[in-house]
N, C-alpha and C. Protein backbone atom coordinates (compact mmCIF):
# COMPACT_ATOMS: atom_id res chain seq x y z
N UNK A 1 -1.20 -33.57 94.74
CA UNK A 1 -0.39 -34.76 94.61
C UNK A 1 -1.12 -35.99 95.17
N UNK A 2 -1.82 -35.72 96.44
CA UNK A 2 -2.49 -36.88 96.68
C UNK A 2 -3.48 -37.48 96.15
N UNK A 3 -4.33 -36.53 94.74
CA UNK A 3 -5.25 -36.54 94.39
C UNK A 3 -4.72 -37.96 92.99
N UNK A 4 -3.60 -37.21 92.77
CA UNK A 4 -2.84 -38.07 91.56
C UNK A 4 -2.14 -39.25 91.91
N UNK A 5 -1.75 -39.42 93.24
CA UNK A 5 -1.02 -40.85 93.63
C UNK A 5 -2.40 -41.64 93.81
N UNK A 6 -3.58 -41.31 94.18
CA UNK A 6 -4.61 -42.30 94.49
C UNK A 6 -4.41 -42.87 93.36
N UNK A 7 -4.92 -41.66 92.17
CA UNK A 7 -5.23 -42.44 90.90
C UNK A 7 -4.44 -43.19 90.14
N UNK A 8 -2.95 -43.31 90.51
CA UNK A 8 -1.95 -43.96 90.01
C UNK A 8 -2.26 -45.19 90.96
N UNK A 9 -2.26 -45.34 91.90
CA UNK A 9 -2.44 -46.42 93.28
C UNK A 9 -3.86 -47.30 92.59
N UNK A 10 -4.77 -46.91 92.62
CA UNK A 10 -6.03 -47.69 91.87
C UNK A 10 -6.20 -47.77 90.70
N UNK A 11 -5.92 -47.43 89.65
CA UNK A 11 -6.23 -47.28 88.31
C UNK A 11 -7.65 -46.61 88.08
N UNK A 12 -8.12 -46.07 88.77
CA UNK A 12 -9.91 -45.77 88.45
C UNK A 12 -10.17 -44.93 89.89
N UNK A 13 -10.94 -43.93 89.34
CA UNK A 13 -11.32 -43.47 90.96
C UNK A 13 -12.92 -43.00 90.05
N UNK A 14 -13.78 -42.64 91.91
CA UNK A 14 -15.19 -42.61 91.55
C UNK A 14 -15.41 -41.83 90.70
N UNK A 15 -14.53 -40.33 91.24
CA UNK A 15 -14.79 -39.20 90.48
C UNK A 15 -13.25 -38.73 90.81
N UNK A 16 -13.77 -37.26 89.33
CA UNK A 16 -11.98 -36.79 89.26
C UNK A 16 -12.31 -35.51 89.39
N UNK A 17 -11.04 -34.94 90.39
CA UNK A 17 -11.13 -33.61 90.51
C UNK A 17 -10.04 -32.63 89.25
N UNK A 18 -10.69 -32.45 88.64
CA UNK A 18 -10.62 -31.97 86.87
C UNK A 18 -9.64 -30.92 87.16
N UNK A 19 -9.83 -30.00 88.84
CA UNK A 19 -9.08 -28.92 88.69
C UNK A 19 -7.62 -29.12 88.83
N UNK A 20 -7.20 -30.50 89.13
CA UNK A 20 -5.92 -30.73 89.25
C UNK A 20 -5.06 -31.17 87.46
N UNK A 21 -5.88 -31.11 86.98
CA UNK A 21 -5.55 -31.72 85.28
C UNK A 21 -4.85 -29.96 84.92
N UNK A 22 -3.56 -30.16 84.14
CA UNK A 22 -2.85 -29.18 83.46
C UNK A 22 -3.44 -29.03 81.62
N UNK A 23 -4.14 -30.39 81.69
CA UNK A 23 -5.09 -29.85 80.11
C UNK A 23 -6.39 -31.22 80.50
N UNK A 24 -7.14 -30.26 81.11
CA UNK A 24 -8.42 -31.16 81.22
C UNK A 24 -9.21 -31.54 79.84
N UNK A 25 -8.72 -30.80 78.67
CA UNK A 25 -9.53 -31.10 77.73
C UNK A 25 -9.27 -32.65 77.15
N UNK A 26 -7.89 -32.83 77.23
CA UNK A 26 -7.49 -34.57 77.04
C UNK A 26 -8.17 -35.18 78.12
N UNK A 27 -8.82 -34.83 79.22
CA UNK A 27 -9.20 -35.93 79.73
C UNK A 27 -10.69 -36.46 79.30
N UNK A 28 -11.09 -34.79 79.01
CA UNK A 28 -12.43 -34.89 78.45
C UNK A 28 -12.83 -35.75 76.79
N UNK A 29 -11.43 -35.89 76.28
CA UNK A 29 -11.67 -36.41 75.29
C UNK A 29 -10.95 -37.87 75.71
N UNK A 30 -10.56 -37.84 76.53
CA UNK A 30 -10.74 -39.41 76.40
C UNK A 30 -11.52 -40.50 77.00
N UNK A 31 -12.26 -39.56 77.92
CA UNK A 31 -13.66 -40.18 78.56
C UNK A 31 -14.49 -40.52 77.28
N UNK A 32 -14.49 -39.65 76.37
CA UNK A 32 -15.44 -39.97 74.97
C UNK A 32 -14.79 -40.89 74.21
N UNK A 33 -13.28 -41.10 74.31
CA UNK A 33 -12.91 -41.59 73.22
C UNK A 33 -13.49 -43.35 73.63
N UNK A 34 -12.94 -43.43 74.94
CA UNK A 34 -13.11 -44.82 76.02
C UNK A 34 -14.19 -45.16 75.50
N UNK A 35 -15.19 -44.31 75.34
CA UNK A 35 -17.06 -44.93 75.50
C UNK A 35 -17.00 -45.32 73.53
N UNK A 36 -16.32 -44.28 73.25
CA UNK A 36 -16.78 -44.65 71.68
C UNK A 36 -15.97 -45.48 71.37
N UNK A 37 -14.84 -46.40 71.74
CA UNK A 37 -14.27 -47.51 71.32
C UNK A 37 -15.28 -48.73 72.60
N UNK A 38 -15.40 -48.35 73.51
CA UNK A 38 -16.29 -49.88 73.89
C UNK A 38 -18.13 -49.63 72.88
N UNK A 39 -18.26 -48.95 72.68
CA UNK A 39 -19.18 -49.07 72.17
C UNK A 39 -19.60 -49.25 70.74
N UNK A 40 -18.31 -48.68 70.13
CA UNK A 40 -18.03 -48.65 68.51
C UNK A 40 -18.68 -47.33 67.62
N UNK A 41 -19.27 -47.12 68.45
CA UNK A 41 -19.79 -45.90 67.88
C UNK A 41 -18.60 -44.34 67.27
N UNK A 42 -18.52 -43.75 66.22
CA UNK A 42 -17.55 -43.26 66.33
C UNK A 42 -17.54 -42.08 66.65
N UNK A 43 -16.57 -41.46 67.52
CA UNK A 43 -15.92 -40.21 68.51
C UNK A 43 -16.99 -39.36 68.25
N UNK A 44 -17.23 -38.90 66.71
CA UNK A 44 -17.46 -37.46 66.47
C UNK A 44 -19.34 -37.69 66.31
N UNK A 45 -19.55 -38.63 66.87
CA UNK A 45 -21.10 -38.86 67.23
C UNK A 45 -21.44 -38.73 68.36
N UNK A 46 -20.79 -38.41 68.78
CA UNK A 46 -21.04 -38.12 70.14
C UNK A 46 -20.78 -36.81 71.49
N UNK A 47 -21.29 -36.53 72.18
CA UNK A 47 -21.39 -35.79 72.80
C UNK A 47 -21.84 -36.08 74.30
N UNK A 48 -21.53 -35.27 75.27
CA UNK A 48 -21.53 -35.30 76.80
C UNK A 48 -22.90 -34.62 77.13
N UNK A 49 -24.11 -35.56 77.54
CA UNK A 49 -25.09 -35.03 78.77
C UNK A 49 -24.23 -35.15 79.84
N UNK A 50 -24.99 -33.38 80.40
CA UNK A 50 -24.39 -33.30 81.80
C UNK A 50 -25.82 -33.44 82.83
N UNK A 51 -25.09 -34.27 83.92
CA UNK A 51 -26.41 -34.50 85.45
C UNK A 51 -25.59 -33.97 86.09
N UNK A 52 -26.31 -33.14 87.22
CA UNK A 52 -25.69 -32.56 88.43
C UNK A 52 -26.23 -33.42 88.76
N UNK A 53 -25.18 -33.54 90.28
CA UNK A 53 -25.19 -34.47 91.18
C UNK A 53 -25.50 -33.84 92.57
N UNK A 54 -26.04 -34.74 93.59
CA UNK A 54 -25.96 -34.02 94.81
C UNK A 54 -25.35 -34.01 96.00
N UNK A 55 -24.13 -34.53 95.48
CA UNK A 55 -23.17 -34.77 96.61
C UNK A 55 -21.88 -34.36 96.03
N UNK A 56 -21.04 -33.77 96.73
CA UNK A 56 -19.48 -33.11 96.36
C UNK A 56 -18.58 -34.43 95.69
N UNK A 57 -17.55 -33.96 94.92
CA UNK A 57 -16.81 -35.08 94.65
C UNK A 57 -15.77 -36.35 95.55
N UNK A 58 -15.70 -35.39 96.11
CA UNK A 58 -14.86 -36.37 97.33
C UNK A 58 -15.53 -37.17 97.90
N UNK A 59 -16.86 -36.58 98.13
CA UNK A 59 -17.95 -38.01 98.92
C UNK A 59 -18.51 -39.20 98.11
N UNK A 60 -17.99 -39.29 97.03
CA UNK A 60 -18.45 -40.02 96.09
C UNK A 60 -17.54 -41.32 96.34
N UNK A 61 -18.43 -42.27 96.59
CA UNK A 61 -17.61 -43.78 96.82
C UNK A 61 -17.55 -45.03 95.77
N UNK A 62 -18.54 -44.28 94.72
CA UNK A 62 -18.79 -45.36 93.54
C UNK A 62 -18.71 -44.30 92.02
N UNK A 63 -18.41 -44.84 91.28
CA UNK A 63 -18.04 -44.44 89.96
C UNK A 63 -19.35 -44.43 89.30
N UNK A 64 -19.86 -44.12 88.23
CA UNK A 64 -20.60 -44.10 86.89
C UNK A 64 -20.30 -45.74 86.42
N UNK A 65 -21.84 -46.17 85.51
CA UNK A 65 -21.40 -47.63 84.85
C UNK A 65 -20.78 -46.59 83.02
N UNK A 66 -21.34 -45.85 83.26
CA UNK A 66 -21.18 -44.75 81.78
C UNK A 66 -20.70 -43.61 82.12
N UNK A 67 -19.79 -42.79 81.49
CA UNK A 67 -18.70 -41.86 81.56
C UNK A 67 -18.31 -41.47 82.88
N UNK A 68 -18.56 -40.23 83.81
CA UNK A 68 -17.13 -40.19 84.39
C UNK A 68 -18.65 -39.04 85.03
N UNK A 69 -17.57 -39.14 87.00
CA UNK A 69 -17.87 -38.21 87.67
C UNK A 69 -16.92 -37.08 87.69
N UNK A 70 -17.26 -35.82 87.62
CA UNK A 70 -16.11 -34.55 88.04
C UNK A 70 -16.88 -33.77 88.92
N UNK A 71 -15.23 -32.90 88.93
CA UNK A 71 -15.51 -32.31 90.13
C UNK A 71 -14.96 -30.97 90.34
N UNK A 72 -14.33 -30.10 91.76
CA UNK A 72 -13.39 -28.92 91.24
C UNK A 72 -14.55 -27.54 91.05
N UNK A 73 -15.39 -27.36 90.17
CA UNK A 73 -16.17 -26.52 89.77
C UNK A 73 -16.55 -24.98 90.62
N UNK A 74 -16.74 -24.44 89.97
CA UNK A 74 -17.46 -22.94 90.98
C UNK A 74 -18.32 -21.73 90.32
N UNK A 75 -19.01 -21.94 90.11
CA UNK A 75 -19.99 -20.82 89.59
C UNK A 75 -19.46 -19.55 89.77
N UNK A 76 -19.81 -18.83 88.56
CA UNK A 76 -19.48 -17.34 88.87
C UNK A 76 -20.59 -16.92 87.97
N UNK A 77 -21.19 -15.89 88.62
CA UNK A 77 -22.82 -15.30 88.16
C UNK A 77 -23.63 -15.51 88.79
N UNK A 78 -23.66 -16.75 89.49
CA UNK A 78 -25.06 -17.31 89.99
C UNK A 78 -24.46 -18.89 91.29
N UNK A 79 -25.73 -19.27 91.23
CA UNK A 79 -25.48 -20.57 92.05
C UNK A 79 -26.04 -21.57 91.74
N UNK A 80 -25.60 -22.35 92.30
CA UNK A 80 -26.48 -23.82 92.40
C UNK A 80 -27.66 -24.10 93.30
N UNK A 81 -29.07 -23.78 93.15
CA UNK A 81 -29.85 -24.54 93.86
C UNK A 81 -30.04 -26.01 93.89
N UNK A 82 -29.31 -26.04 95.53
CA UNK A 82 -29.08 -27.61 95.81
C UNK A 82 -30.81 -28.06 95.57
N UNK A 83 -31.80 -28.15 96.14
CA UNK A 83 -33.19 -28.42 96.77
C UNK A 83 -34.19 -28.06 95.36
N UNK A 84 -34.07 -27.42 94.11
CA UNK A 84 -35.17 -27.37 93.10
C UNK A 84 -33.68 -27.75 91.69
N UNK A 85 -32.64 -27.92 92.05
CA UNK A 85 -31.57 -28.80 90.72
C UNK A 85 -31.08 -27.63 89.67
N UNK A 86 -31.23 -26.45 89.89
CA UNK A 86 -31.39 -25.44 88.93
C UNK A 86 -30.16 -24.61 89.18
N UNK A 87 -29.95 -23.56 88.26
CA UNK A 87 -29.35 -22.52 88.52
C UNK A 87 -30.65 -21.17 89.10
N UNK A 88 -29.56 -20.25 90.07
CA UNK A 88 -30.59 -19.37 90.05
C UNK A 88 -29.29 -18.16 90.72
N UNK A 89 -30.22 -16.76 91.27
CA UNK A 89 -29.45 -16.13 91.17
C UNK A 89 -28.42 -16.16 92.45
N UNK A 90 -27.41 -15.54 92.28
CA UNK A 90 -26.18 -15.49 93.41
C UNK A 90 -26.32 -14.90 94.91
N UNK A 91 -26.06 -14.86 95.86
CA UNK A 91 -25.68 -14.88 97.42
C UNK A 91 -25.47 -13.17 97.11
N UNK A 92 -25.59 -12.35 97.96
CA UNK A 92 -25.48 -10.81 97.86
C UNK A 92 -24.08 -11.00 98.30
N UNK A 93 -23.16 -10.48 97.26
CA UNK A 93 -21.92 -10.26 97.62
C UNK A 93 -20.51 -11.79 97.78
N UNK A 94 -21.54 -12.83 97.01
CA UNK A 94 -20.92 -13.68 96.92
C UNK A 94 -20.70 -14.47 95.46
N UNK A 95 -19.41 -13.99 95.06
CA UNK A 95 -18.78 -13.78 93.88
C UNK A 95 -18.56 -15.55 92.92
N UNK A 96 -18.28 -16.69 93.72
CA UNK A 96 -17.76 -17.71 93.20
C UNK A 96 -18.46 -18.63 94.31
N UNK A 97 -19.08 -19.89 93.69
CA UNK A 97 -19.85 -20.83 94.60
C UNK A 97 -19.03 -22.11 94.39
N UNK A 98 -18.82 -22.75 95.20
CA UNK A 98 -18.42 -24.49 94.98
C UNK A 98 -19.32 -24.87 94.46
N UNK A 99 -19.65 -25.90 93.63
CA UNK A 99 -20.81 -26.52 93.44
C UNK A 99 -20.71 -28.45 93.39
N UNK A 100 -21.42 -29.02 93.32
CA UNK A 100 -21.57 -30.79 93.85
C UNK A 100 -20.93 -31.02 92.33
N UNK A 101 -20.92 -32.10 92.37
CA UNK A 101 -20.13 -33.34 90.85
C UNK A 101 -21.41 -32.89 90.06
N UNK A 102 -20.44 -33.41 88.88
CA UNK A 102 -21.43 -33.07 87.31
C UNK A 102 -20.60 -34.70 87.14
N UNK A 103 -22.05 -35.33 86.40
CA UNK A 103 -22.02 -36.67 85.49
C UNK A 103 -21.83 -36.04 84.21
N UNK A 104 -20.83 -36.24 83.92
CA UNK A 104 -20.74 -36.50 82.19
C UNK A 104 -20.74 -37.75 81.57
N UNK A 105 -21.69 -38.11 80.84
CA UNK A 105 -22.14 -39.23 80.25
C UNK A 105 -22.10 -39.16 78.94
N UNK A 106 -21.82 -39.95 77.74
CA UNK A 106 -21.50 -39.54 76.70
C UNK A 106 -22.28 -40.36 75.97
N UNK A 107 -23.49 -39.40 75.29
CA UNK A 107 -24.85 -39.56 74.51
C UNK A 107 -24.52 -39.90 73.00
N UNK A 108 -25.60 -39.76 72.22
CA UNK A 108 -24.99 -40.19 70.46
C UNK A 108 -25.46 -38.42 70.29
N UNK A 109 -25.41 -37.61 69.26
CA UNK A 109 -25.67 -36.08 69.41
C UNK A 109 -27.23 -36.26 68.90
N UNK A 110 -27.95 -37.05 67.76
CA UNK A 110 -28.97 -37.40 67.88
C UNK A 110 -29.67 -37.95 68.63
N UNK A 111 -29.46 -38.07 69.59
CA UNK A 111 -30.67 -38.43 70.87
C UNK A 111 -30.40 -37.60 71.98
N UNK A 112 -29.17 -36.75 71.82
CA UNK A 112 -29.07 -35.35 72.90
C UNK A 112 -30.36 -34.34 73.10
N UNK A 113 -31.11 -33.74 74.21
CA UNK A 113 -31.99 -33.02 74.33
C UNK A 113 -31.11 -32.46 75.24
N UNK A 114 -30.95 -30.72 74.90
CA UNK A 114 -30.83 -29.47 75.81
C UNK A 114 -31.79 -29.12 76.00
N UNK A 115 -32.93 -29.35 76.32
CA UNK A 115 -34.00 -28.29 76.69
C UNK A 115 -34.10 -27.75 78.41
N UNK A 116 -34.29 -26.69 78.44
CA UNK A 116 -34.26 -25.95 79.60
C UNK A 116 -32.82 -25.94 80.23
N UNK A 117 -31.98 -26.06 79.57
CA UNK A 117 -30.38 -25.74 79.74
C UNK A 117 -30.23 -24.69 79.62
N UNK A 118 -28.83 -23.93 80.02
CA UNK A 118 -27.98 -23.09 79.91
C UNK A 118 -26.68 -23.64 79.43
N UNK A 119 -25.98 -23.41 78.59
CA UNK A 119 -24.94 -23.99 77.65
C UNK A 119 -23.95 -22.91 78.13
N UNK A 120 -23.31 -23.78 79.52
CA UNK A 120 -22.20 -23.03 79.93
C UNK A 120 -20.74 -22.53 79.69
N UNK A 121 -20.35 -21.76 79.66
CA UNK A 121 -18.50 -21.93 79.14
C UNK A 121 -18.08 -22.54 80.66
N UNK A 122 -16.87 -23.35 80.28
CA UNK A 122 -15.89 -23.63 81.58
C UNK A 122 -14.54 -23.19 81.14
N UNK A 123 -14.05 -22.78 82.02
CA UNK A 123 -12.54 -22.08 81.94
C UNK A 123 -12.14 -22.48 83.24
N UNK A 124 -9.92 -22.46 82.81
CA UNK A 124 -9.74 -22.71 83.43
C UNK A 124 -10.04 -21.85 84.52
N UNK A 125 -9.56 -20.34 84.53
CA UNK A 125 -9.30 -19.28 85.33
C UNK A 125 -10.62 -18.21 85.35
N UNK A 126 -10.62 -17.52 86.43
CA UNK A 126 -11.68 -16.34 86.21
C UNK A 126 -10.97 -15.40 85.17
N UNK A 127 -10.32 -15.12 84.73
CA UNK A 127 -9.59 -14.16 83.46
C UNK A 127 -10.43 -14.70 82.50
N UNK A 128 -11.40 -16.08 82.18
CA UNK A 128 -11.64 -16.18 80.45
C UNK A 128 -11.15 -15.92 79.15
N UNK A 129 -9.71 -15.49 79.56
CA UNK A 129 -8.72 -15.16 78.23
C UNK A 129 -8.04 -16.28 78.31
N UNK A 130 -6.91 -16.03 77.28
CA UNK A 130 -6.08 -17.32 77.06
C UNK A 130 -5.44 -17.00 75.63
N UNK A 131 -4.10 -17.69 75.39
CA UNK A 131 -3.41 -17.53 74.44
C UNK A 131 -4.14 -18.52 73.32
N UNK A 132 -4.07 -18.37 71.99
CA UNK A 132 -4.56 -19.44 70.54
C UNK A 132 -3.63 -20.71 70.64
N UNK A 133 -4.00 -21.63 70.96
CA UNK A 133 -3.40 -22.90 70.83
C UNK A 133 -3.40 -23.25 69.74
N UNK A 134 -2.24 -24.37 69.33
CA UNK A 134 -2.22 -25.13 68.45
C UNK A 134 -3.27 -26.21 67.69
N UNK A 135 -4.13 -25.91 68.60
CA UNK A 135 -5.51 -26.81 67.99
C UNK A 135 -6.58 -26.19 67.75
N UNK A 136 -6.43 -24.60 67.89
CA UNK A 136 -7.53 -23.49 67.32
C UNK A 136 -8.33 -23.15 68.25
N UNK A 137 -8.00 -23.25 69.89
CA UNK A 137 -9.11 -22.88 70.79
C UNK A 137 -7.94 -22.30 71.81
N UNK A 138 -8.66 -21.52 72.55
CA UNK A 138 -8.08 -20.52 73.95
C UNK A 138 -7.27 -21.62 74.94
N UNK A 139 -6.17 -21.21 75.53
CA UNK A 139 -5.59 -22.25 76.55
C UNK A 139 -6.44 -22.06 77.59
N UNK A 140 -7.22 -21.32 78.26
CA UNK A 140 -8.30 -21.34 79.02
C UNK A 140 -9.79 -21.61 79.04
N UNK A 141 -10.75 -22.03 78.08
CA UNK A 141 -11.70 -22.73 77.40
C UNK A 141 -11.20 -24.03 77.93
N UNK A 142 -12.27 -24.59 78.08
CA UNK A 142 -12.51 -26.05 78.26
C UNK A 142 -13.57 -26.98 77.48
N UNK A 143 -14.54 -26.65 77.85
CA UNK A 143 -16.10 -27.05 77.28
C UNK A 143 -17.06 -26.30 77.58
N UNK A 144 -17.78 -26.80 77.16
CA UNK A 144 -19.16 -26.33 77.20
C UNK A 144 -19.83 -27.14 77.64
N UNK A 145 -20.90 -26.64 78.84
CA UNK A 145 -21.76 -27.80 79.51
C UNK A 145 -22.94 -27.89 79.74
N UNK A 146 -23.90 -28.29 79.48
CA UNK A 146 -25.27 -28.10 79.87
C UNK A 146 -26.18 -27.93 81.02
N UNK A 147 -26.15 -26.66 81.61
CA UNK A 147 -26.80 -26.93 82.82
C UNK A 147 -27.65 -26.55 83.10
N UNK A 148 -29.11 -27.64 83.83
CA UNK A 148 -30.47 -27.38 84.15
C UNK A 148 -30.48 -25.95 84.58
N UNK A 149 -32.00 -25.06 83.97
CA UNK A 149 -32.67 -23.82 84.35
C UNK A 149 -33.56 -23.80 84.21
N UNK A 150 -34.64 -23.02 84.50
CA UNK A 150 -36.11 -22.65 84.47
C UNK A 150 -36.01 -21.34 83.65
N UNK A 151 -35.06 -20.44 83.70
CA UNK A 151 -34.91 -19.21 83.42
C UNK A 151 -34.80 -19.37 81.91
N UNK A 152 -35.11 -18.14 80.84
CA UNK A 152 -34.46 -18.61 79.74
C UNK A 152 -32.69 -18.53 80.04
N UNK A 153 -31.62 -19.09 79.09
CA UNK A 153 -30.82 -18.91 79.04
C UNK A 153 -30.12 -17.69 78.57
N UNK A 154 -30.78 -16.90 78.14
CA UNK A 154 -29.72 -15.56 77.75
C UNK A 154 -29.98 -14.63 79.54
N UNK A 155 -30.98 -14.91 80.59
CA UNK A 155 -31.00 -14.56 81.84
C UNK A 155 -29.51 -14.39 82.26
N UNK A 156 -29.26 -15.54 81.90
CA UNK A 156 -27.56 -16.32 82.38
C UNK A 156 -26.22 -15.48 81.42
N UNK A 157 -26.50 -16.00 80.18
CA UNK A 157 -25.72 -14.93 79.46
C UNK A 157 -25.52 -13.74 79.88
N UNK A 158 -26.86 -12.66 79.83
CA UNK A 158 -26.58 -11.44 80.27
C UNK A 158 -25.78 -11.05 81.25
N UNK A 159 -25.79 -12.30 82.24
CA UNK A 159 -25.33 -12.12 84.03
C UNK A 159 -23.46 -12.69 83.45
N UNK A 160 -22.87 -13.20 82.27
CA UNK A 160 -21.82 -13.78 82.35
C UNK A 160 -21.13 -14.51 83.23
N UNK A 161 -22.67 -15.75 83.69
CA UNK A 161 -22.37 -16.82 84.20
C UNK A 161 -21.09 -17.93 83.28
N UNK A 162 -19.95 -18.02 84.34
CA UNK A 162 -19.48 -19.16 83.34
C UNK A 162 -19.05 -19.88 84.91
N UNK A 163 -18.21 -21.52 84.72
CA UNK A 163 -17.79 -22.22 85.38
C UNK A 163 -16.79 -21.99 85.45
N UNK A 164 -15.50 -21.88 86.39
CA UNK A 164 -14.28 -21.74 86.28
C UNK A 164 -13.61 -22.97 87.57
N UNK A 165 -12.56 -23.47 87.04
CA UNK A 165 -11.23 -24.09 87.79
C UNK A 165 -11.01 -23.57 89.22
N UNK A 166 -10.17 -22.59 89.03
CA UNK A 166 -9.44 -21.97 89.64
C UNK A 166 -9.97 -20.20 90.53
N UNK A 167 -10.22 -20.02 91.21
CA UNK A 167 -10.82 -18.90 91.86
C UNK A 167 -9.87 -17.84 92.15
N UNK A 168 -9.82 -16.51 92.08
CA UNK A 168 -8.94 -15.52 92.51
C UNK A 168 -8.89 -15.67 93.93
N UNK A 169 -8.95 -16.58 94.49
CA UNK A 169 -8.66 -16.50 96.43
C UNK A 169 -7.68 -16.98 96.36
């Protein structure tokens, strides 16, 4: 609640903690929609580069001049190497990681480069199931996100790294 009266109280905050959204995917589309009406460019040209960031969301005191800081996040498979920007492998016996803000910035899809990504699922829940919505995707799916690796990406696949919301604790 306090997370949502700020943002009612300011109109704008630096960054948003995504895990409090009941359908983060409207928010995600309207961070794109925002950029593709100031820019004119239209919606379906576009697409989200993701930057990890290196500081948590809450410590964040300034906003993006282009799309949106988030936040909320937790690895499951692996971790975040804070110190080389990468994914790599997980803590012995440690199941779900917090991880720092992701910049989503919203690119044209022709000048998008994934290279050396991992093309993550985000969900809300560690379950990755979900009932068929009315718009043809899982109520637990979110996006898909690009995140820096050295490794190839099926490393990650195999391990059924995804991002999730919400943690079984």
């Amino acid at each position: 609640m306090e997370f949502m009266k700020r943002w009612v109280d300011t109109d704008y905050l630096p960054s948003y903690w995504c895990s409090a959204f009941f359908f983060p995917q409207g928010f995600m589309t309207a961070a794109l929609q925002s950029y593709a009406r100031q820019t004119k460019i239209p919606i379906d040209k576009l697409v989200f580069e993701t930057r990890m960031l290196g500081e948590m969301g809450a410590d964040i005191t300034e906003g993006p001049d282009i799309g949106v800081y988030i936040y909320g996040h937790f690895l499951e498979g692996c971790k975040w190497n804070t110190v080389k920007n990468n994914l790599c492998e997980s803590d012995r016996d440690v199941l779900f990681q917090c991880i720092p803000a992701i910049w989503i910035r919203p690119i044209m899809i022709k000048d998008y480069k994934c290279d050396n990504t991992y093309s993550c699922p985000v969900y809300k829940t560690s379950l990755r199931k979900g009932e068929l919505s009315t718009t043809g995707q899982s109520t637990n799916w979110i996006m898909m996100l690009d995140i820096p690796t050295t490794d190839d990406p099926t490393h990650w696949i195999n391990r059924g790294v995804a991002m999730i919301y919400a943690t079984d604790d």
